[in-house]
Protein backbone atom coordinates (compact mmCIF):
# COMPACT_ATOMS: atom_id res chain seq x y z
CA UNK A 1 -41.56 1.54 -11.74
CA UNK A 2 -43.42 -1.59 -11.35
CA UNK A 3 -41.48 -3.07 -8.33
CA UNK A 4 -42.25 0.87 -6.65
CA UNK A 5 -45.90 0.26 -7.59
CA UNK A 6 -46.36 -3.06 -5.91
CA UNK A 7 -43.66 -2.19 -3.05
CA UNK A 8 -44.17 1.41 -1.98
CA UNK A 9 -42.18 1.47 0.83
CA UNK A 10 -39.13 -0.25 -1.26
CA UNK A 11 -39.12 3.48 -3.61
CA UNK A 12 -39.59 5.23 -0.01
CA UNK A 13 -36.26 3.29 1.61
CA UNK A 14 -34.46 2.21 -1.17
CA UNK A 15 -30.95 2.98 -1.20
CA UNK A 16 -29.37 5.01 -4.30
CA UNK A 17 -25.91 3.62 -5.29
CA UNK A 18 -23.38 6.43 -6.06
CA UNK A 19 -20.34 4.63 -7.18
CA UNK A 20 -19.06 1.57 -7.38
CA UNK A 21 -14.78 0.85 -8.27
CA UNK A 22 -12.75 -2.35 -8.58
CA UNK A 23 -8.56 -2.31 -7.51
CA UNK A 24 -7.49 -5.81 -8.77
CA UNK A 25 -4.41 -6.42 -7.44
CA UNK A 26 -2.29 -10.00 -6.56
CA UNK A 27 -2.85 -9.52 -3.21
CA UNK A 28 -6.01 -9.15 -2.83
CA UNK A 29 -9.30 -7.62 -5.33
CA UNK A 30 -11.23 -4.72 -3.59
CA UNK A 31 -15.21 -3.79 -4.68
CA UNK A 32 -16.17 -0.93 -3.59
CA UNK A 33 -20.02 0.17 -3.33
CA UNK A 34 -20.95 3.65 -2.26
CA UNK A 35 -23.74 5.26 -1.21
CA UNK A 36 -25.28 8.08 0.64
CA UNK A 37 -26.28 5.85 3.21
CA UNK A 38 -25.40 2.28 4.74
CA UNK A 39 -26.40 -0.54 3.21
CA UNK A 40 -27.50 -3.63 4.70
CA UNK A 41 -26.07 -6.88 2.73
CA UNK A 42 -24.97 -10.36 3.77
CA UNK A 43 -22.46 -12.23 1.90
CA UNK A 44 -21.44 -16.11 0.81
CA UNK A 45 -19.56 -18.48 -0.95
CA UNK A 46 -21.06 -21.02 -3.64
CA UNK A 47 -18.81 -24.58 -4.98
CA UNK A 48 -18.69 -25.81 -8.24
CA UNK A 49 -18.16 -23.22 -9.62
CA UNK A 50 -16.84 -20.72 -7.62
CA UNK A 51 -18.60 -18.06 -6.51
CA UNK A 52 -19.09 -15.16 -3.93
CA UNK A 53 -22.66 -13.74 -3.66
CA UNK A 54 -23.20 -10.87 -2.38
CA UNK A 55 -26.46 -9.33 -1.41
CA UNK A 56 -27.87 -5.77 -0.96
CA UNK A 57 -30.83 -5.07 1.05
CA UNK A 58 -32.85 -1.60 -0.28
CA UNK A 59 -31.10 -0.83 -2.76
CA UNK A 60 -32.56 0.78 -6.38
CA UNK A 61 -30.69 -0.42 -9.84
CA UNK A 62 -28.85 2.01 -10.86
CA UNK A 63 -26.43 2.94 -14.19
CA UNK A 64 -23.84 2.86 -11.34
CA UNK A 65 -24.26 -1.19 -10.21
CA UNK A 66 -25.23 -2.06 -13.73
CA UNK A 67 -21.53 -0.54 -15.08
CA UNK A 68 -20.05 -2.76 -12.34
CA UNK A 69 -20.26 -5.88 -14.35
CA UNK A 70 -17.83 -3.79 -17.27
CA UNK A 71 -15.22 -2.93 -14.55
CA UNK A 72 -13.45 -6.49 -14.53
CA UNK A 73 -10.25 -6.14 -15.44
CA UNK A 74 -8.70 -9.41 -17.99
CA UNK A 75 -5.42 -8.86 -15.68
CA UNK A 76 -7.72 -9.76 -12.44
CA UNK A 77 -6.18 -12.50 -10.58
CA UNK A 78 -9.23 -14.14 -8.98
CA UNK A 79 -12.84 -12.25 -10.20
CA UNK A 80 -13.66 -13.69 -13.62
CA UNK A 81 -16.87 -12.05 -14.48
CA UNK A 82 -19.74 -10.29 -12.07
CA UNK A 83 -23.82 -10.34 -12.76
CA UNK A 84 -25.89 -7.82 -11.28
CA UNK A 85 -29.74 -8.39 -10.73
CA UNK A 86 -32.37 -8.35 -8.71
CA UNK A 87 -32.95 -11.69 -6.34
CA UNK A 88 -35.65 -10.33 -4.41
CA UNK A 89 -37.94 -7.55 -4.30
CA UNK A 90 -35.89 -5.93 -1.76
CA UNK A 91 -32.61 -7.22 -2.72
CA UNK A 92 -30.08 -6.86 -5.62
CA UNK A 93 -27.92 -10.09 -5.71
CA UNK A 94 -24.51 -9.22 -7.00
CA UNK A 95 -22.80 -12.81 -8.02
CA UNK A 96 -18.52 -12.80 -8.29
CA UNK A 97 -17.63 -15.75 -10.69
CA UNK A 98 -14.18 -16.65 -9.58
CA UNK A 99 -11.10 -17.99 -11.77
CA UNK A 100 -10.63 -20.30 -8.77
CA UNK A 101 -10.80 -21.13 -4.65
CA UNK A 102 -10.99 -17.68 -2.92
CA UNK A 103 -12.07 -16.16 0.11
CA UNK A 104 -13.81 -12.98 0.95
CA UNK A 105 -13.66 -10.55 3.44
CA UNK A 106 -16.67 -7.65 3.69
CA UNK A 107 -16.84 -4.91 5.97
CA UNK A 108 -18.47 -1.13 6.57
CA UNK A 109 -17.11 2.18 6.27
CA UNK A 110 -18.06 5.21 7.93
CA UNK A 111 -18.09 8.20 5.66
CA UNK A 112 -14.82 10.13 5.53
CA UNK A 113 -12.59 12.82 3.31
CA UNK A 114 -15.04 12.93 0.08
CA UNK A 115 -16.49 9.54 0.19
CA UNK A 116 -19.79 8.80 1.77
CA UNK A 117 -20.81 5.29 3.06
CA UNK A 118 -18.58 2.36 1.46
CA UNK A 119 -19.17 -1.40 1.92
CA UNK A 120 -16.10 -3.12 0.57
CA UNK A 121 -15.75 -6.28 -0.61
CA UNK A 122 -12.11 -7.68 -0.43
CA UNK A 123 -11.41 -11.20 -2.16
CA UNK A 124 -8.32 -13.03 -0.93
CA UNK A 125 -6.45 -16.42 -2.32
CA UNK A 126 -6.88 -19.35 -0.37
CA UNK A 127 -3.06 -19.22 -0.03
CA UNK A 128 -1.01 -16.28 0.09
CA UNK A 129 2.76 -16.42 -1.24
CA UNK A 130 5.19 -16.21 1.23
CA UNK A 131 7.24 -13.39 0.66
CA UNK A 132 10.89 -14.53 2.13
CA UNK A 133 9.75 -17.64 -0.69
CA UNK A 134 9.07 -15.16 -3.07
CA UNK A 135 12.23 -12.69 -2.01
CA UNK A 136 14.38 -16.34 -2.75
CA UNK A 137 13.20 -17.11 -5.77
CA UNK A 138 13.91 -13.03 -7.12
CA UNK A 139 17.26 -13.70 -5.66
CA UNK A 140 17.52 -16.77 -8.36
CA UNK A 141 15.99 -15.05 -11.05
CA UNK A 142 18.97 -12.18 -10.80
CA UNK A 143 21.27 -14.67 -11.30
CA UNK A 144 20.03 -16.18 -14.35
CA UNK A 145 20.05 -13.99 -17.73
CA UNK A 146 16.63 -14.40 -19.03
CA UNK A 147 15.56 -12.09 -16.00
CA UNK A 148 18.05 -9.54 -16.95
CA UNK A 149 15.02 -7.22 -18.51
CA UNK A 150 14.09 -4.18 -16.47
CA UNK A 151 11.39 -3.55 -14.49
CA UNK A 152 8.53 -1.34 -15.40
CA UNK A 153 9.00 2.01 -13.50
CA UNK A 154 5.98 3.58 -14.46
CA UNK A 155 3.33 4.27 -12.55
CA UNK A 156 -0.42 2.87 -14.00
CA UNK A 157 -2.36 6.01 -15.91
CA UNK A 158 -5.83 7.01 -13.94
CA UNK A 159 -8.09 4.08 -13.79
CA UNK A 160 -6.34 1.68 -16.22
CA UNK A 161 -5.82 -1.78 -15.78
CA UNK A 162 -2.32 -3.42 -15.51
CA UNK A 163 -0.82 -6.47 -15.67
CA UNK A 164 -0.82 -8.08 -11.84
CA UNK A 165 3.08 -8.15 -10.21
CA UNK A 166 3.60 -11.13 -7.64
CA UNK A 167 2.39 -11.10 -4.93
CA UNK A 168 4.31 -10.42 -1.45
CA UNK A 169 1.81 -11.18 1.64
CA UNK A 170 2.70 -10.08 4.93
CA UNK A 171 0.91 -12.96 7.05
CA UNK A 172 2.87 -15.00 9.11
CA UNK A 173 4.17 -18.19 7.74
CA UNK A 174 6.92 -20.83 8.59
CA UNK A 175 10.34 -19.84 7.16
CA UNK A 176 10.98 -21.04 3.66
CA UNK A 177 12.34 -25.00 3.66
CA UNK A 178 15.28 -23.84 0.91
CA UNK A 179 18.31 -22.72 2.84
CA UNK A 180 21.10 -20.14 1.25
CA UNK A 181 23.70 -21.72 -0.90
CA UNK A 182 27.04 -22.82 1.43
CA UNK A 183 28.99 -19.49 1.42
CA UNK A 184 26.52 -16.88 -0.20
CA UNK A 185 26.55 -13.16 1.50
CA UNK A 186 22.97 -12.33 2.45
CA UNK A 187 22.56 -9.17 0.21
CA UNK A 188 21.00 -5.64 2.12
CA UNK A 189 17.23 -6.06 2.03
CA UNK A 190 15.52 -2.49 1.37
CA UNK A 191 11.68 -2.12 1.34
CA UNK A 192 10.31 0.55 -0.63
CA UNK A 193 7.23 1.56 0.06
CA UNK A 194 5.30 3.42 -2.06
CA UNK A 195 2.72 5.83 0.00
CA UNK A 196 -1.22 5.76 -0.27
CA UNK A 197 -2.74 3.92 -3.16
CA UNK A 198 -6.34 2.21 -4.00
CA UNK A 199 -9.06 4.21 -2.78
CA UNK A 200 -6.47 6.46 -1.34
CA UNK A 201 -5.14 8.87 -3.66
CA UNK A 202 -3.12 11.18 -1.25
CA UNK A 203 -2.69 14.01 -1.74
CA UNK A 204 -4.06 15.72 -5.48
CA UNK A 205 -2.39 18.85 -7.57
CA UNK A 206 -3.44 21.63 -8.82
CA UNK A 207 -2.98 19.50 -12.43
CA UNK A 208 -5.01 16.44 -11.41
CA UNK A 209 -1.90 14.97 -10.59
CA UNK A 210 -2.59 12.25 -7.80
CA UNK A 211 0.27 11.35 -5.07
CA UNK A 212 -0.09 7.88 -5.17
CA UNK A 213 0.85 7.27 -8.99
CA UNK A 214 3.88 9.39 -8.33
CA UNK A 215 5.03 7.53 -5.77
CA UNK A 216 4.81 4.34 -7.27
CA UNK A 217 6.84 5.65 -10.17
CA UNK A 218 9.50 6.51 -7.65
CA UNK A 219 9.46 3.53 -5.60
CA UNK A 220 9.56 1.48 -8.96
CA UNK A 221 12.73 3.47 -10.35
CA UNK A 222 14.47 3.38 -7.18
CA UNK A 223 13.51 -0.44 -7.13
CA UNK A 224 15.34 -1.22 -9.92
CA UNK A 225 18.53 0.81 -9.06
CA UNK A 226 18.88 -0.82 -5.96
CA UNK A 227 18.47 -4.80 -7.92
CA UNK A 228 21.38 -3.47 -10.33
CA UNK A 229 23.41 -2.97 -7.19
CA UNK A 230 25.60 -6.22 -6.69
CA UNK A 231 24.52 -7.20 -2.56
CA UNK A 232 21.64 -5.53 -2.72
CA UNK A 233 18.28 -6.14 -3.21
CA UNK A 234 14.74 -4.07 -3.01
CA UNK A 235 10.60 -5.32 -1.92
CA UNK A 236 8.28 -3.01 -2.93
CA UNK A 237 5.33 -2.99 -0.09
CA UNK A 238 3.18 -2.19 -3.28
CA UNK A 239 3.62 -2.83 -6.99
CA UNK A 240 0.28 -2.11 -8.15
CA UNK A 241 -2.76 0.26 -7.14
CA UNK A 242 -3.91 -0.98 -4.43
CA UNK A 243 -4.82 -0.32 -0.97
CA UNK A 244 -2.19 -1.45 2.00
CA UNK A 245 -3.12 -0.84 5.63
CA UNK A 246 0.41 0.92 7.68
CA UNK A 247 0.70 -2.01 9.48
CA UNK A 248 0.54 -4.20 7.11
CA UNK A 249 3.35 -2.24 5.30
CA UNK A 250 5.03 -2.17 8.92
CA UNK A 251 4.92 -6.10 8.56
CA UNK A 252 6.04 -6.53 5.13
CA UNK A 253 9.19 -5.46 5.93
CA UNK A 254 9.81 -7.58 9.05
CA UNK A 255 8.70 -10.73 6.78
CA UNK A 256 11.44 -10.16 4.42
CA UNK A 257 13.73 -9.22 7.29
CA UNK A 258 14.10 -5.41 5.85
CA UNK A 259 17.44 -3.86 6.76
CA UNK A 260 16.26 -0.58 5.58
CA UNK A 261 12.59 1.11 5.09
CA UNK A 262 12.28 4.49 2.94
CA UNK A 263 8.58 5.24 2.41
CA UNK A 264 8.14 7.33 -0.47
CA UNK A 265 5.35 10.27 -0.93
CA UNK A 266 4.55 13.95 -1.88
CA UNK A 267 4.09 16.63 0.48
CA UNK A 268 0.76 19.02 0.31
CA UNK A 269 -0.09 22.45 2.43
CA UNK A 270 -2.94 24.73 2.11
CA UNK A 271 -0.84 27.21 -0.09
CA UNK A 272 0.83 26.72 -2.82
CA UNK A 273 3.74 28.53 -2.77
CA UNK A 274 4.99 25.71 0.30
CA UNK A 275 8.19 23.73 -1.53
CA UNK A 276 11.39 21.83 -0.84
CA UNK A 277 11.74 18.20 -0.03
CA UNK A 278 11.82 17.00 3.55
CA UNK A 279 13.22 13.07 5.59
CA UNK A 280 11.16 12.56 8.79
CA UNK A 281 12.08 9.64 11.48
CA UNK A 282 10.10 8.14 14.20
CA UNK A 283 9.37 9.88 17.30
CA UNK A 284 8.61 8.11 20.49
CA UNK A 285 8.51 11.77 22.66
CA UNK A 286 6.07 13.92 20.27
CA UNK A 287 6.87 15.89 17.26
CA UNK A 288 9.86 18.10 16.33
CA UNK A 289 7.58 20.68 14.37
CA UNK A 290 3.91 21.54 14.61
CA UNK A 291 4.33 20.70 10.74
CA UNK A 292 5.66 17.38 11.34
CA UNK A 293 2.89 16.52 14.00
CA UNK A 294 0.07 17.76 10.93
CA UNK A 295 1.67 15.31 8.52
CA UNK A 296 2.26 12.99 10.49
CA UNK A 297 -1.63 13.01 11.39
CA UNK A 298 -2.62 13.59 7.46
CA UNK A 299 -0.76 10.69 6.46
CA UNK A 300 -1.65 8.20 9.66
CA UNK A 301 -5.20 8.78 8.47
CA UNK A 302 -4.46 7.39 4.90
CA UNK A 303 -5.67 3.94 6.51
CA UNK A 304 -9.57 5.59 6.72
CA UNK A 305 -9.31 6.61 3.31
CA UNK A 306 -8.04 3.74 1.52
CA UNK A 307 -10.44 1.54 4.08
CA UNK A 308 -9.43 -0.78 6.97
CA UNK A 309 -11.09 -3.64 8.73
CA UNK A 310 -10.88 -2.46 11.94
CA UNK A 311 -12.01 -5.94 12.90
CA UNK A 312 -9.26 -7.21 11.74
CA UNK A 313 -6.22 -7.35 14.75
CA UNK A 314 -2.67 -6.64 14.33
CA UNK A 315 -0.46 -9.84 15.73
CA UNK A 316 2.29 -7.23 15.83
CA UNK A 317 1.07 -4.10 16.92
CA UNK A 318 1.19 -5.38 20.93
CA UNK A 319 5.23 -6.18 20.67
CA UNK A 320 6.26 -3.34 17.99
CA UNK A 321 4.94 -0.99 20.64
CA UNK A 322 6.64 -2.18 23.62
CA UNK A 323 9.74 -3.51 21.96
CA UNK A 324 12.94 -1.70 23.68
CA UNK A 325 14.94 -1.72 20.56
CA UNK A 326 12.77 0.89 19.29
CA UNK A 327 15.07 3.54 20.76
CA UNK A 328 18.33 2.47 18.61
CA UNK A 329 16.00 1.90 15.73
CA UNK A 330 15.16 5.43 15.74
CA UNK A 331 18.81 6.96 16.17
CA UNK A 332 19.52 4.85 13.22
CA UNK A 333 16.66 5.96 11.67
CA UNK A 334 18.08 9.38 12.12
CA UNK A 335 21.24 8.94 10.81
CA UNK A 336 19.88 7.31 7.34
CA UNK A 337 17.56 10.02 7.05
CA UNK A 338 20.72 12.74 7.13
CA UNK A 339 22.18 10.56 4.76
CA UNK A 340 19.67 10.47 2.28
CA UNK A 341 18.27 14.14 2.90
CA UNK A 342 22.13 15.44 2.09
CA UNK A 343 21.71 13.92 -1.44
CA UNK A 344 17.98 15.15 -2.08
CA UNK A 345 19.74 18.93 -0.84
CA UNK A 346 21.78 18.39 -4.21
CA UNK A 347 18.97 18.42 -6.38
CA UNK A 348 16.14 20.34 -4.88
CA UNK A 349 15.46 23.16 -2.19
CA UNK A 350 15.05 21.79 1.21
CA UNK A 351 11.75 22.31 2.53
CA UNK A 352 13.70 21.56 6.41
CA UNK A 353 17.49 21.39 7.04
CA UNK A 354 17.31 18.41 9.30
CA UNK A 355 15.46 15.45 9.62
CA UNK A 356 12.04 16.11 11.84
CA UNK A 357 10.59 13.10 13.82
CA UNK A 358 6.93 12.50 14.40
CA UNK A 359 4.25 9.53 14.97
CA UNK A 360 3.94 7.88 11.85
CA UNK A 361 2.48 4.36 11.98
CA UNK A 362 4.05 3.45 9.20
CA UNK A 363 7.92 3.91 10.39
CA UNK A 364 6.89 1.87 13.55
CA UNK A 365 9.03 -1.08 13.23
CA UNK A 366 11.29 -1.59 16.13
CA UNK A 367 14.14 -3.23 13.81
CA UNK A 368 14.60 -1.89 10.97
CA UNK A 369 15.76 2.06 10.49
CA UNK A 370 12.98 3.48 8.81
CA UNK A 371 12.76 6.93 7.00
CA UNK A 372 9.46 8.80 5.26
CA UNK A 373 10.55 11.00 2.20
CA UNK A 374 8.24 13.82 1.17
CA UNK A 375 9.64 14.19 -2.38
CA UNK A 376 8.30 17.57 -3.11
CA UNK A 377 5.32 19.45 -2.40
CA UNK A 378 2.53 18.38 -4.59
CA UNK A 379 0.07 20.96 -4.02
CA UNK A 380 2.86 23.89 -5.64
CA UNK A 381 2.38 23.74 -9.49
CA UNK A 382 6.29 24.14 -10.31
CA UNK A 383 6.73 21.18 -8.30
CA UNK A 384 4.01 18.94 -9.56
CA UNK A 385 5.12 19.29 -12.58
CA UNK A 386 8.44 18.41 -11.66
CA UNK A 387 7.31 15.25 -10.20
CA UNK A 388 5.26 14.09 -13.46
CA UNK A 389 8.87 14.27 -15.27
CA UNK A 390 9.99 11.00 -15.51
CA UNK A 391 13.61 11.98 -15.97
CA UNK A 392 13.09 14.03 -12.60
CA UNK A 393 11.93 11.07 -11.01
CA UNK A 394 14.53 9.30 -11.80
CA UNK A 395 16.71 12.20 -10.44
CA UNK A 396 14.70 11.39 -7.41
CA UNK A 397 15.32 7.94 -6.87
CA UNK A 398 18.90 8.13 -7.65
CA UNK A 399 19.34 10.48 -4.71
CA UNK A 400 17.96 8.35 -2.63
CA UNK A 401 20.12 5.58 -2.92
CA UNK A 402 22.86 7.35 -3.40
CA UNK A 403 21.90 8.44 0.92
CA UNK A 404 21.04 4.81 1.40
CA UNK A 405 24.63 3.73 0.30
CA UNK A 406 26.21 6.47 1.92
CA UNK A 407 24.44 5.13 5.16
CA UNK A 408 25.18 1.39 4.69
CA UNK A 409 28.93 2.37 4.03
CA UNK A 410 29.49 3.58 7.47
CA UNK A 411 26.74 1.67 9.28
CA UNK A 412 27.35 -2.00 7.68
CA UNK A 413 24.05 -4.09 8.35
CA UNK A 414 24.38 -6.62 11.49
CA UNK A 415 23.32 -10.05 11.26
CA UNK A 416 19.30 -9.81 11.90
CA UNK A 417 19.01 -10.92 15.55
CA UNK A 418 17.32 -14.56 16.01
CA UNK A 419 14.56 -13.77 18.14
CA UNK A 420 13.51 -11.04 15.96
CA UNK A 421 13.24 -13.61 13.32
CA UNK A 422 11.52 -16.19 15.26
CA UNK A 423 8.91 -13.65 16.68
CA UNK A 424 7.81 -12.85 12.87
CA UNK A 425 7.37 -16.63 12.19
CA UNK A 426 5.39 -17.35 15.34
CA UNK A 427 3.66 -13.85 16.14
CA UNK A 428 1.67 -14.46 19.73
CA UNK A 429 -1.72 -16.01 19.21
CA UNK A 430 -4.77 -13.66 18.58
């Protein structure tokens, strides 16, 4: 009341904070400030200790920024503790106190779906762990006993904090130094990739339930029956809940030179009654279905949702798009999605009898066969409760690999082709 009194045009402008939410993850820790309208800030790093500042022009204290401080999660790899107050008359100075050398990364977003204006704060390590490393040193770790525990398979409740999984970062790095041991068969690489997540919840049921928790329960369970497969090994593009742009998904997989992609989500439709599970493929000549083409189009716009730096290029997009492999890939593609849509037919009703193709970004690699499995339809209540059974998610997964084997046993993987390789170590220069 006083700052209004002696500042009248700071209670005429001032900008009203509506929410504020924190996704710790290895990768990468998101803040996320929203408010009816944009807010003006400006942004810095302080030594000794670390910190990242980051101020807000206009903007009123509110219960909202003042909760923001509570929202740290212990598990948080790099924020330690935040402090909200005002540095100005005009400004509110949030300060970051790290747990050690990071970077940060802050950008706009345009209101979109249910969210209003966001400015997102994204805090990155200094240096990322290189995944083929990281893929290596899991391949040790099966070997030896003391890793012999299983994997959690659950996805996180609403809004509670985990522990933080390794991180697996998609930026291009020189090859690992450590070379295979003299005669070792490189096991089948599958990525699974666990649709939506972060500030992207997919799609919702009619019970609350939200699509990217189930997915992530899936993708976990079918992680782990693929690691108990001698010669085979899985990547999750997402362990946690987090945001991941397509691409970057897209360019996980190449890092860890993916034989096989299976992205894993949860239909939705206007009505309810809509069931049945469904395998889509790439398409480079337009949809199959005027179905396909409106998922395909709901789920390419998960990247607006869950918040991209559109500033931010794509090393990859230029030569995934005009790669000529792309056309194999696809017919590939197709055959691992009959495969694995025969052995979801076995367990629930088929929402289409063959795979359908469409656009989606996130099947886009040119070398790796890549398949999008809609589980079940969300938005119908028998299903959604179906898919918050963790027995029937296990059901799930367990189809799907049973499709991926049946693929790989009469379509062996082929030795991943050199250039390939080289191009993802030494992507073209920005």
């Amino acid at each position: 009341m006083l700052l209004a009194a002696l500042y009248p045009s700071l209670a005429l402008s001032s900008t009203q904070i509506a929410s504020t939410r924190m996704w710790p993850a290895a990768e990468y820790t998101r803040v996320t400030i929203e408010a009816a309208s944009s807010v003006p800030h400006s942004v810095f790093s302080v030594a000794d200790p670390q910190r990242i500042v980051l101020d807000l022009e206009g903007v009123q204290s509110s219960p909202h920024l003042d909760s923001l401080p509570g929202k740290v999660s212990a598990h948080d790899p790099y924020v330690k503790s935040i402090r909200v107050g005002r540095f100005k008359p005009t400004v509110m100075r949030i300060v970051f106190d790290l747990k050690g050398p990071a970077r940060a990364e802050v950008f706009a977003l345009a209101p979109v779906g249910s969210y209003g204006h966001r400015l997102v704060l994204d805090i990155h390590p200094l240096q990322p762990v290189d995944p083929l490393m990281a893929l290596v040193q899991q391949l040790e770790q099966q070997s030896t006993p003391a890793s012999a525990a299983a994997e959690p398979d659950e996805a996180p409740p609403e809004s509670a904090p985990r522990a933080i999984p390794a991180s697996i970062d998609p930026s291009p790095q020189p090859p690992p130094s450590r070379s295979p041991q003299p005669g070792a068969a490189r096991p089948v690489v599958v990525v699974i990739d666990a649709g939506h997540g972060g500030e992207d919840p997919g799609a919702i049921g009619p019970l609350g339930t939200h699509e990217k928790n189930v997915t992530l329960a899936i993708a976990r369970k079918l992680r782990n029956i693929v690691n108990a497969e001698p010669g085979m090994r899985a990547v999750l593009t997402r362990d946690d809940d987090y945001f991941v742009a397509l691409h970057t998904r897209v360019q996980k997989a190449r890092r860890v030179r993916a034989d096989l992609f299976v992205s894993i989500h949860a239909d939705a439709f206007i009505k309810p009654h809509a069931r049945g599970s469904s395998v889509f493929a790439l398409s480079e000549r337009g949809a199959t279905s005027a179905a396909a083409q409106w998922l395909a189009k709901r789920e390419n716009e998960a990247d607006l949702i869950g918040g991209i730096n559109i500033d931010v290029r794509d090393p990859y997009l230029k030569q995934t798009l005009l790669d000529l492999s792309q056309t194999a890939t696809i017919n590939d593609s197709l055959k691992l999605g009959r495969a694995v849509l025969g052995q979801i037919g076995e367990i629930n009703t088929l929402h289409k009898q063959s795979v359908e193709q469409a656009g989606f970004a996130v099947l886009k690699a040119p070398d790796i066969p890549s398949i999008l499995v809609e589980t079940a339809f969300i938005t119908n209540p028998q299903e959604e409760r179906r898919l918050r059974d963790e027995a029937y998610q296990t059901t799930l997964a367990k189809a799907i690999f049973n499709g991926v084997k049946r693929y790989l046993a009469a379509n062996p993987p082929l030795a991943r082709n050199p250039r390939v390789a080289q191009s993802d170590s030494n992507p073209s220069p920005r």
